[in-house]
PDB file of N, CA and C in Angstrom:
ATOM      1  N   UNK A   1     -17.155   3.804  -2.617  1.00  0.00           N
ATOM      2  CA  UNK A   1     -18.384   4.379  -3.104  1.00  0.00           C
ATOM      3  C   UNK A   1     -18.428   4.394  -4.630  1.00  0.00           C
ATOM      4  N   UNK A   2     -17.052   5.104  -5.114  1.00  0.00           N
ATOM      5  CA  UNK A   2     -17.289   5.104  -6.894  1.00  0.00           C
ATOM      6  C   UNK A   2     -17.352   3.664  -6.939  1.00  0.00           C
ATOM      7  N   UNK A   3     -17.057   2.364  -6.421  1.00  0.00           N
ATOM      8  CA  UNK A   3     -17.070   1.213  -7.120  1.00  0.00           C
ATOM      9  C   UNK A   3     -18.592   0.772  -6.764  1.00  0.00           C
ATOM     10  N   UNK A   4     -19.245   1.353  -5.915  1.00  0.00           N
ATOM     11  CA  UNK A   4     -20.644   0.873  -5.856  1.00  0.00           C
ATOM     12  C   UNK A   4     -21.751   1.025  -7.151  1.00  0.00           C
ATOM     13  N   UNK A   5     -21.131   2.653  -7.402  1.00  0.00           N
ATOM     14  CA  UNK A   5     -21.703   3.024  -8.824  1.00  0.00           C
ATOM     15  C   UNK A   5     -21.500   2.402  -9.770  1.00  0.00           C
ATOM     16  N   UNK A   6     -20.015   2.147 -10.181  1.00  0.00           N
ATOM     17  CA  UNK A   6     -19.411   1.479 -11.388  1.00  0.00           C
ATOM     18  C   UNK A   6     -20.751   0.441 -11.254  1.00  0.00           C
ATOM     19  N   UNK A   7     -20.596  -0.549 -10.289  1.00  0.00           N
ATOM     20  CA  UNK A   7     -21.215  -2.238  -9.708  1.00  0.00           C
ATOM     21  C   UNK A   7     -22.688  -1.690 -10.768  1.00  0.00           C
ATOM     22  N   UNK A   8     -23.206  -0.798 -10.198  1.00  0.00           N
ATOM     23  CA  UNK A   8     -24.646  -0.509 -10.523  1.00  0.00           C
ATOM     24  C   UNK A   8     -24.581  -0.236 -11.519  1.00  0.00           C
ATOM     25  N   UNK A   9     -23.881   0.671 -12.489  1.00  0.00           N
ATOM     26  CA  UNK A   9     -23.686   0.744 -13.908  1.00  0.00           C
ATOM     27  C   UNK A   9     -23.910  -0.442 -14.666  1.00  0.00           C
ATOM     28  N   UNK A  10     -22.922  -1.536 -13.890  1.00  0.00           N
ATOM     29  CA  UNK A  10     -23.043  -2.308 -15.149  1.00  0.00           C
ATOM     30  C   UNK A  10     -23.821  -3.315 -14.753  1.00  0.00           C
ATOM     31  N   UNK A  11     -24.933  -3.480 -13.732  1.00  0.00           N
ATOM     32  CA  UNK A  11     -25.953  -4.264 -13.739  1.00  0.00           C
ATOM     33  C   UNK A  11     -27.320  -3.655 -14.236  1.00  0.00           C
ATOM     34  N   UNK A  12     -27.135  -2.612 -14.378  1.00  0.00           N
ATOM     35  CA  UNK A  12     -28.275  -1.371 -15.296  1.00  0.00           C
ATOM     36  C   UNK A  12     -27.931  -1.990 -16.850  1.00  0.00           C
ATOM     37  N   UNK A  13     -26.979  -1.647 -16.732  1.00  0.00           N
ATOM     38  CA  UNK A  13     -26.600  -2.763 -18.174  1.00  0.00           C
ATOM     39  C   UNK A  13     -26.696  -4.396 -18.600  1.00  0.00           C
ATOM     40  N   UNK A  14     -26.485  -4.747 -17.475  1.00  0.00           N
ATOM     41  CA  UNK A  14     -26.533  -6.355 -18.080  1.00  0.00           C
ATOM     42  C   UNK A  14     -28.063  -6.198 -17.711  1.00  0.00           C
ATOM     43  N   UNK A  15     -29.012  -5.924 -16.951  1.00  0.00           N
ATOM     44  CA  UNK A  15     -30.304  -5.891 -17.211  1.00  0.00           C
ATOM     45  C   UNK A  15     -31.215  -5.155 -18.339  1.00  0.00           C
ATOM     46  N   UNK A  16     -30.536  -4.873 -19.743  1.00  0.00           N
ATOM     47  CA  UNK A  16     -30.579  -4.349 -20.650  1.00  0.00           C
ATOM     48  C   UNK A  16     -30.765  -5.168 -21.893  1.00  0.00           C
ATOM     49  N   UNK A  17     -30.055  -6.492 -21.639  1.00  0.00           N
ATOM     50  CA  UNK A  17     -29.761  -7.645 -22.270  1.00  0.00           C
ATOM     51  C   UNK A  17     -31.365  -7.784 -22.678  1.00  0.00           C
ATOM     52  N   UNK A  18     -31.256  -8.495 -23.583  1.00  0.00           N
ATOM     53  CA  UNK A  18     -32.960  -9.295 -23.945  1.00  0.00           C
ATOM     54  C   UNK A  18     -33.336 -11.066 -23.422  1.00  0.00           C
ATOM     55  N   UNK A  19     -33.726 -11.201 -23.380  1.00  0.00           N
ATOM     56  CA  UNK A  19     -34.224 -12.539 -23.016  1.00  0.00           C
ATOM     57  C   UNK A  19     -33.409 -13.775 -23.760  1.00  0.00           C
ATOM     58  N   UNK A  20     -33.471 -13.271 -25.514  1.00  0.00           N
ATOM     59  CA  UNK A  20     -32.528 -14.056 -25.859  1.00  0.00           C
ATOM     60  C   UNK A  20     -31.082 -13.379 -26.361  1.00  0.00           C
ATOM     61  N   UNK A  21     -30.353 -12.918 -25.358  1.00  0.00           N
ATOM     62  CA  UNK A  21     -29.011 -12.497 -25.448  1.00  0.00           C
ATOM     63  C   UNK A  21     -28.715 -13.263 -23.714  1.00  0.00           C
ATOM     64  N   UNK A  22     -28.804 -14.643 -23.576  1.00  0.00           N
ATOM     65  CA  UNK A  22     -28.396 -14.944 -22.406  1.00  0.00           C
ATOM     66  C   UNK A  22     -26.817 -14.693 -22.388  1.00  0.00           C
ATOM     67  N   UNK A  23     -26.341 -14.544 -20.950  1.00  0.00           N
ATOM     68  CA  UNK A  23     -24.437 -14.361 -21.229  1.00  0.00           C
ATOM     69  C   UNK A  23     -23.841 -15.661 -21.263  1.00  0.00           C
ATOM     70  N   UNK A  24     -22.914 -15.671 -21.613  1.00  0.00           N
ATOM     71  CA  UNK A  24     -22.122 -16.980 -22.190  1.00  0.00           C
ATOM     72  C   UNK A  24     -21.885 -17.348 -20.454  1.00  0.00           C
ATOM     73  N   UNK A  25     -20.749 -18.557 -20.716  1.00  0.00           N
ATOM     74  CA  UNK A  25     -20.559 -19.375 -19.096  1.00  0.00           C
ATOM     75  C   UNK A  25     -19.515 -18.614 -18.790  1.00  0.00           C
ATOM     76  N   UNK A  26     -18.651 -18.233 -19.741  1.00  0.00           N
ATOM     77  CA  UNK A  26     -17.405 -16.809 -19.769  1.00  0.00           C
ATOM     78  C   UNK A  26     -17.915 -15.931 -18.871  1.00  0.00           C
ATOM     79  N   UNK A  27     -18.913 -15.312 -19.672  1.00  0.00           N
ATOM     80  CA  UNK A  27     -19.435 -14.023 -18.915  1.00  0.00           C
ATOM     81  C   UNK A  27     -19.882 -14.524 -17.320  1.00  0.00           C
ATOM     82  N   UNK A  28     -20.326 -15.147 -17.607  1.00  0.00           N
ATOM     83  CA  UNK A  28     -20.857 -15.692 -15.801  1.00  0.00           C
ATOM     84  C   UNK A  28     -19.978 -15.413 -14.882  1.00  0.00           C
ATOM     85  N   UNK A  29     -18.599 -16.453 -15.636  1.00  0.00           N
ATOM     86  CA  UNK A  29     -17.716 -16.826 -14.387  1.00  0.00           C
ATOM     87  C   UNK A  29     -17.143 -15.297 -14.412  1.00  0.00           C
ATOM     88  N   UNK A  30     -16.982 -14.660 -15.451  1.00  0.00           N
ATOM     89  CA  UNK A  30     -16.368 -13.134 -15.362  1.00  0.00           C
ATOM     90  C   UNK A  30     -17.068 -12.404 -14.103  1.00  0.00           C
ATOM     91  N   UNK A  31     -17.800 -12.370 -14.243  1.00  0.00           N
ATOM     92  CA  UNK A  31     -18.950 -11.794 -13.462  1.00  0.00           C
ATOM     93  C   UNK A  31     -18.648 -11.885 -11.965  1.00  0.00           C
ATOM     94  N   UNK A  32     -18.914 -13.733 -11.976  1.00  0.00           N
ATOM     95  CA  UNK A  32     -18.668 -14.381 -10.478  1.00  0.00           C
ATOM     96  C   UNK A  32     -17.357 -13.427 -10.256  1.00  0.00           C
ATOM     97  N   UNK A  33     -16.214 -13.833 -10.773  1.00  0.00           N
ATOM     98  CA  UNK A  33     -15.151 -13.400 -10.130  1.00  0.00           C
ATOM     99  C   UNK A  33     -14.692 -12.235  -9.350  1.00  0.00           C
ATOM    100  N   UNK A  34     -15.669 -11.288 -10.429  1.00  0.00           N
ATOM    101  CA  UNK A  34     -15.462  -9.630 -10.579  1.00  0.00           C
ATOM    102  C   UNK A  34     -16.377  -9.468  -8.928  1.00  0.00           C
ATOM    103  N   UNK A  35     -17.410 -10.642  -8.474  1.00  0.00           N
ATOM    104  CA  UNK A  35     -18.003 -10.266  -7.645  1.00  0.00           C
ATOM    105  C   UNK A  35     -17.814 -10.799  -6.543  1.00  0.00           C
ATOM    106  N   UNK A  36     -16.554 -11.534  -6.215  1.00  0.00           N
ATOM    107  CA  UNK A  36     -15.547 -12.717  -5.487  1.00  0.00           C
ATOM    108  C   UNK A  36     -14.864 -11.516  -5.098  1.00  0.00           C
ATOM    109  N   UNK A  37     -14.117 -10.380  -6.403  1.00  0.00           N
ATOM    110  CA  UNK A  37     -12.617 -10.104  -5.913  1.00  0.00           C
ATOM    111  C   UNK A  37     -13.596  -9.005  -5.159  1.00  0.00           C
ATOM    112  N   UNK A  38     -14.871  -8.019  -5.372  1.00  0.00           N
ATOM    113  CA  UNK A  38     -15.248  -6.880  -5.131  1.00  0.00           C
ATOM    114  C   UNK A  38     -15.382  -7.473  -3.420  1.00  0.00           C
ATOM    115  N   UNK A  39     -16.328  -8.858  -3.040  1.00  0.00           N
ATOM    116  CA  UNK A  39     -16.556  -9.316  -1.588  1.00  0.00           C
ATOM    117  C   UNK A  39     -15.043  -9.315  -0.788  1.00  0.00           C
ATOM    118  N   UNK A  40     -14.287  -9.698  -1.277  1.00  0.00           N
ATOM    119  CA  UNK A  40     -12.860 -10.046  -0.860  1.00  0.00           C
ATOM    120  C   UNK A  40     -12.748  -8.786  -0.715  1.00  0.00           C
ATOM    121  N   UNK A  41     -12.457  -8.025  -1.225  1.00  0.00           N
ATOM    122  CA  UNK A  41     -11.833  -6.367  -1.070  1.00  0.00           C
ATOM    123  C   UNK A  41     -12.699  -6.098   0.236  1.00  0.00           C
ATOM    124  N   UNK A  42     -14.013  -5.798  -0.042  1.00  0.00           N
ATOM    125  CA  UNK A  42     -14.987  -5.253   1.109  1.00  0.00           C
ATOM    126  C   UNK A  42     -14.556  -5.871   2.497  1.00  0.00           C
ATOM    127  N   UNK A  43     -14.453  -7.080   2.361  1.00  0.00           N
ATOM    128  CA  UNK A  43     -14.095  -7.990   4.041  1.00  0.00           C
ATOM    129  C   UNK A  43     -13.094  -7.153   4.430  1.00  0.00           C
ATOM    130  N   UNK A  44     -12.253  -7.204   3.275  1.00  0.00           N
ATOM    131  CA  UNK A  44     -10.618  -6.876   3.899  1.00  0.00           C
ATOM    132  C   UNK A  44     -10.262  -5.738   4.310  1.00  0.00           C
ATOM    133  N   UNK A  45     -11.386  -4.474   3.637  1.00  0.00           N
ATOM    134  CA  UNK A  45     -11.481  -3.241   4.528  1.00  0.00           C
ATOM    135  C   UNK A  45     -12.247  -3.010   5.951  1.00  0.00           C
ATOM    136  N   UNK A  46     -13.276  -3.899   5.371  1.00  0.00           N
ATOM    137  CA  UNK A  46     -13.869  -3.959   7.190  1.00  0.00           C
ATOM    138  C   UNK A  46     -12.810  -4.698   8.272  1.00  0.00           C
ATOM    139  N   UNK A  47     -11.983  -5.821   7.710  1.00  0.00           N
ATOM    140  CA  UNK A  47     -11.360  -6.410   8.650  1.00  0.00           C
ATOM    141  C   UNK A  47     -10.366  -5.084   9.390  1.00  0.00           C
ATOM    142  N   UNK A  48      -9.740  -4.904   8.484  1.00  0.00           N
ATOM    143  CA  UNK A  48      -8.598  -3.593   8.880  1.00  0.00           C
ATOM    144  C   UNK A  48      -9.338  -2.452   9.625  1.00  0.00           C
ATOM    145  N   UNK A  49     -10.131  -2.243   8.950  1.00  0.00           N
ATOM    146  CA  UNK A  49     -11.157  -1.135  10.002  1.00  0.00           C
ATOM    147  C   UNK A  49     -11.312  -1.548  11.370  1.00  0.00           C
ATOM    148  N   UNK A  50     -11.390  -2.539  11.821  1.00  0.00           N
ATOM    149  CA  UNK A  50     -12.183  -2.743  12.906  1.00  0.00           C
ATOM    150  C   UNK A  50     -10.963  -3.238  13.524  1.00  0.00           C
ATOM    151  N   UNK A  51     -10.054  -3.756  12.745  1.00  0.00           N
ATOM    152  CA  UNK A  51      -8.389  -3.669  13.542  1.00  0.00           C
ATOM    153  C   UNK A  51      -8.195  -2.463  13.998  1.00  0.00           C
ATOM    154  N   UNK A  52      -7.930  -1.585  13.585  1.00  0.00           N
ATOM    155  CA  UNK A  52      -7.457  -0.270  13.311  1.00  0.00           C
ATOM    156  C   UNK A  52      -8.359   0.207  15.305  1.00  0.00           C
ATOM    157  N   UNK A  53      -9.508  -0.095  14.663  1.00  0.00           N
ATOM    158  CA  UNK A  53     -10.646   0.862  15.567  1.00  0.00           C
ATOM    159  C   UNK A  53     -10.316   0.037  17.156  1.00  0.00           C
ATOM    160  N   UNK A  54     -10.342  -1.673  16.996  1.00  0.00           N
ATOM    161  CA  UNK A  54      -9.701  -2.210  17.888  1.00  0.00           C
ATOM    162  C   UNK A  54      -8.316  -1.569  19.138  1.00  0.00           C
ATOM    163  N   UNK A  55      -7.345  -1.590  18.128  1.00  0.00           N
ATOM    164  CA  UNK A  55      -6.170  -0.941  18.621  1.00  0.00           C
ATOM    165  C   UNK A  55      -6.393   0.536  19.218  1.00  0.00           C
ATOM    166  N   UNK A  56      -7.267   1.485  18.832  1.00  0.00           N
ATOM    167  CA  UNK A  56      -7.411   2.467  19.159  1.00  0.00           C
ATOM    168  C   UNK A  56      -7.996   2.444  20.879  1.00  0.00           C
ATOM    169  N   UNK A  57      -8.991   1.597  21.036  1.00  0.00           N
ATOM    170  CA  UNK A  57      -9.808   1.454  22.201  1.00  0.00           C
ATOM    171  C   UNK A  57      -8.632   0.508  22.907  1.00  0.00           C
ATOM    172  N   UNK A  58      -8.012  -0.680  22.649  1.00  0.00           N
ATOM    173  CA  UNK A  58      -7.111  -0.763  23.949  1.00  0.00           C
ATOM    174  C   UNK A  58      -5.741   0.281  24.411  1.00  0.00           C
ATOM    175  N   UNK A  59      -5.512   0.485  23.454  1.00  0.00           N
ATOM    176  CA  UNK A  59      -4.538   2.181  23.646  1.00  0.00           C
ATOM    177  C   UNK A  59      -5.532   3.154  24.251  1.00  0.00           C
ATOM    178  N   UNK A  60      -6.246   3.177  24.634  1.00  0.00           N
ATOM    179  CA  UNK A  60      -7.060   4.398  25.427  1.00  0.00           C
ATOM    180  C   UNK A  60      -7.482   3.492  26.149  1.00  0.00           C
ATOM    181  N   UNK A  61      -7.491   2.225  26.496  1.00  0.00           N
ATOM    182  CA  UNK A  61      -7.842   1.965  27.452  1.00  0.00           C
ATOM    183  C   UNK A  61      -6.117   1.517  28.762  1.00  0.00           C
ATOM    184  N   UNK A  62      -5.425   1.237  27.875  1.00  0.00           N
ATOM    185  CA  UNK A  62      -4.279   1.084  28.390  1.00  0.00           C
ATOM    186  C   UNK A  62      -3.588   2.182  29.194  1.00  0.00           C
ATOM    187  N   UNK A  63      -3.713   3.034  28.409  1.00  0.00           N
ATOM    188  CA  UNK A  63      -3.668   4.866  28.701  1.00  0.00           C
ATOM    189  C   UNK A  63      -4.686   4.879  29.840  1.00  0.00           C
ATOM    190  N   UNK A  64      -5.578   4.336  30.323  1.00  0.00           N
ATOM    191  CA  UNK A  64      -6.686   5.200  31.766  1.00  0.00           C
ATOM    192  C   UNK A  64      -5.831   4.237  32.409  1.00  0.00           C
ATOM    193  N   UNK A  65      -5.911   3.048  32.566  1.00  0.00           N
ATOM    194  CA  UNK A  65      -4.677   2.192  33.565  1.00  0.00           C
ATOM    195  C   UNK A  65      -3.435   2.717  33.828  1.00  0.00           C
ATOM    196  N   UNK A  66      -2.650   3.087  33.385  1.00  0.00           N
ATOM    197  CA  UNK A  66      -1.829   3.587  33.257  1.00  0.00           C
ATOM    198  C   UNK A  66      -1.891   5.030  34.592  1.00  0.00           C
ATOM    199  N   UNK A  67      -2.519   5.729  34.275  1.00  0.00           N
ATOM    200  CA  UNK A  67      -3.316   7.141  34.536  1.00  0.00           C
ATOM    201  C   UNK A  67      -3.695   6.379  36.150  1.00  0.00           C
ATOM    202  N   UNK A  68      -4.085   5.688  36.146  1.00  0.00           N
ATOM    203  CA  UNK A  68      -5.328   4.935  37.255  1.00  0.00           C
ATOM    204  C   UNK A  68      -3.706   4.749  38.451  1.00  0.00           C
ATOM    205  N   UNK A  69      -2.706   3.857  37.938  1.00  0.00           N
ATOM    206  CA  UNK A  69      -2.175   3.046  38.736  1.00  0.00           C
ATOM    207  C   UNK A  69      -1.073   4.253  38.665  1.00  0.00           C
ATOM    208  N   UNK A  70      -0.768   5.228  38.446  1.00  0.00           N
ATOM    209  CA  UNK A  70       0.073   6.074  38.501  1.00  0.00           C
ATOM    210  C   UNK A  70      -0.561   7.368  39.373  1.00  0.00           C
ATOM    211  N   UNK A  71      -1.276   7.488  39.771  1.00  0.00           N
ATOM    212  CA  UNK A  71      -2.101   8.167  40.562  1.00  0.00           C
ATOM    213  C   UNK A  71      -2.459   7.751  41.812  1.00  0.00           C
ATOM    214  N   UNK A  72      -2.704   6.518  42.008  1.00  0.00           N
ATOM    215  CA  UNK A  72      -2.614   5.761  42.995  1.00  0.00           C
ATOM    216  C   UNK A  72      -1.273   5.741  43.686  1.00  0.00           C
ATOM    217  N   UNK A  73      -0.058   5.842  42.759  1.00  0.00           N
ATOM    218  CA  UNK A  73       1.069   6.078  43.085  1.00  0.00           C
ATOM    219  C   UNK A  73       1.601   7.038  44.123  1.00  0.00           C
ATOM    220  N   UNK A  74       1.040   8.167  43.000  1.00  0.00           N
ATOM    221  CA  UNK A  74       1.525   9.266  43.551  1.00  0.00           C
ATOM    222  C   UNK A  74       0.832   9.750  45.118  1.00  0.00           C
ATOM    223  N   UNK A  75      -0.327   9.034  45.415  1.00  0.00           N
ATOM    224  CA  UNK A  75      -1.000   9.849  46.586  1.00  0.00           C
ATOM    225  C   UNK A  75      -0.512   9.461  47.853  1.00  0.00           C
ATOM    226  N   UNK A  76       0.124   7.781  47.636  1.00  0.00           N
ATOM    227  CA  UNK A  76       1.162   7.472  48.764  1.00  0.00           C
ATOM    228  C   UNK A  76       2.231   8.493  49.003  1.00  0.00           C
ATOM    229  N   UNK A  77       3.168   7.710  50.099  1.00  0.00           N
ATOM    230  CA  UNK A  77       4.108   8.229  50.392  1.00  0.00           C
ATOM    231  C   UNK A  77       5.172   8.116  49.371  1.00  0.00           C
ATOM    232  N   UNK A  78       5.212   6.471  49.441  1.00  0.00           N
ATOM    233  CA  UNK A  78       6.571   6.252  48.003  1.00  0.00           C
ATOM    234  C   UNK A  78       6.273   6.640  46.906  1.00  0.00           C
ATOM    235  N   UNK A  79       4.937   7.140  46.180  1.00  0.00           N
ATOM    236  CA  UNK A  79       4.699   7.935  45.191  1.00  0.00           C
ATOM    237  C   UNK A  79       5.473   9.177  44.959  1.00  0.00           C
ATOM    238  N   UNK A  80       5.238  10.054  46.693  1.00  0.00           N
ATOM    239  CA  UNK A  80       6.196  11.016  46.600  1.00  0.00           C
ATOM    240  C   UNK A  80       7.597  11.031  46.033  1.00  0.00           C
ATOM    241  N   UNK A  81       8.414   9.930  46.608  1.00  0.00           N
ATOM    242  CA  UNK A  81       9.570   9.571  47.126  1.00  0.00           C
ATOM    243  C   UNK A  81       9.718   9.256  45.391  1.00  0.00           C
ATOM    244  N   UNK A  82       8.829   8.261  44.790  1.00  0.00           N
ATOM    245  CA  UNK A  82       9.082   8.302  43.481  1.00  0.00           C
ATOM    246  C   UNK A  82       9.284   8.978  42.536  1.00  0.00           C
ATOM    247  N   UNK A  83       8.797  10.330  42.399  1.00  0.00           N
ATOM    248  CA  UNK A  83       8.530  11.575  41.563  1.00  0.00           C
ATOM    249  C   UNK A  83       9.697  12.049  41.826  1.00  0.00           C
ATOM    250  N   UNK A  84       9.383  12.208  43.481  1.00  0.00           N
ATOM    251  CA  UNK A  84      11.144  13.275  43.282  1.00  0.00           C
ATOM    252  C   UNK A  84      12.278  12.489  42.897  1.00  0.00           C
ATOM    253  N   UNK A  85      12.596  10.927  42.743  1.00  0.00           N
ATOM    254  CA  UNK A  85      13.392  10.100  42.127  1.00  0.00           C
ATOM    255  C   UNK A  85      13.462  10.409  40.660  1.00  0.00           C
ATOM    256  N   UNK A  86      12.514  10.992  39.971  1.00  0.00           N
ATOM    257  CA  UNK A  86      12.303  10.758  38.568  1.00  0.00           C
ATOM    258  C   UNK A  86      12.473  12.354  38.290  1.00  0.00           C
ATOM    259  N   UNK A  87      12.543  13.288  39.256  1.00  0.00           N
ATOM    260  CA  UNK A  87      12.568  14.528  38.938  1.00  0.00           C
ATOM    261  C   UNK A  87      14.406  14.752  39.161  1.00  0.00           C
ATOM    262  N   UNK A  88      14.814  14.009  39.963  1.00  0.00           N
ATOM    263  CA  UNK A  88      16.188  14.323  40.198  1.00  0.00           C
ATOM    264  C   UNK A  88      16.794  13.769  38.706  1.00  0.00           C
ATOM    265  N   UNK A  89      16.386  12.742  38.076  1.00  0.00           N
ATOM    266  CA  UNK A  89      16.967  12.360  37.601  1.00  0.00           C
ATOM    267  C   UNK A  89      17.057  12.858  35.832  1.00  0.00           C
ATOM    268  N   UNK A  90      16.053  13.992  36.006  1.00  0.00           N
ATOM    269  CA  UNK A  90      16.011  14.915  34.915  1.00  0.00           C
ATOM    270  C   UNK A  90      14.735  14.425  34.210  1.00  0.00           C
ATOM    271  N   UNK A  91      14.080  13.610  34.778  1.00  0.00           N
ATOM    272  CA  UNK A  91      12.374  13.494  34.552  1.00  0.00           C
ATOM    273  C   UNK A  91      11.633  15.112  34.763  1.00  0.00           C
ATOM    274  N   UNK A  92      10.199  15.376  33.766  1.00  0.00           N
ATOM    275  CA  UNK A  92       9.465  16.220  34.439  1.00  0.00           C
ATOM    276  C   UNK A  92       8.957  15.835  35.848  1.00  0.00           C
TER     277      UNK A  92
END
């Protein structure tokens, strides 16, 4: 967010310039770059974000499977037979 402001600061400014104060090819490519590395940054937080948010939803989804096929377990017989296997063995 503060770099959105900064961004706007200084295009409040370079639109300040006069008609004949064009910016040099320096300033351009300065510019370009500054607005290369700012796109690059932005991708690379959305990319990670949506990694991040990714991983979250198959871990909760892995977690109801889990839940699903362990329940199914338990309502059999060898479900039983399983628990108390896992309880003898110092399982909750």
């Amino acid at each position: 967010m503060a770099e959105e402001r900064t961004l706007g600061l200084a295009r409040a400014r370079d639109t300040v310039e006069t008609v004949d104060e064009q910016p040099s090819k320096e300033e351009l490519q300065r510019r370009m770059e500054e607005a290369r590395d700012s796109i690059t940054k932005t991708v690379t937080e959305i990319k990670d974000n949506v990694a991040q948010q990714y991983e979250n939803v198959k871990d909760a989804l892995d977690w109801r499977a889990l839940q699903e096929t362990t329940s199914s377990l338990v309502a059999g017989r060898s479900g039983r037979r399983l628990l108390r296997w896992i309880r003898d063995c110092g399982g909750n």
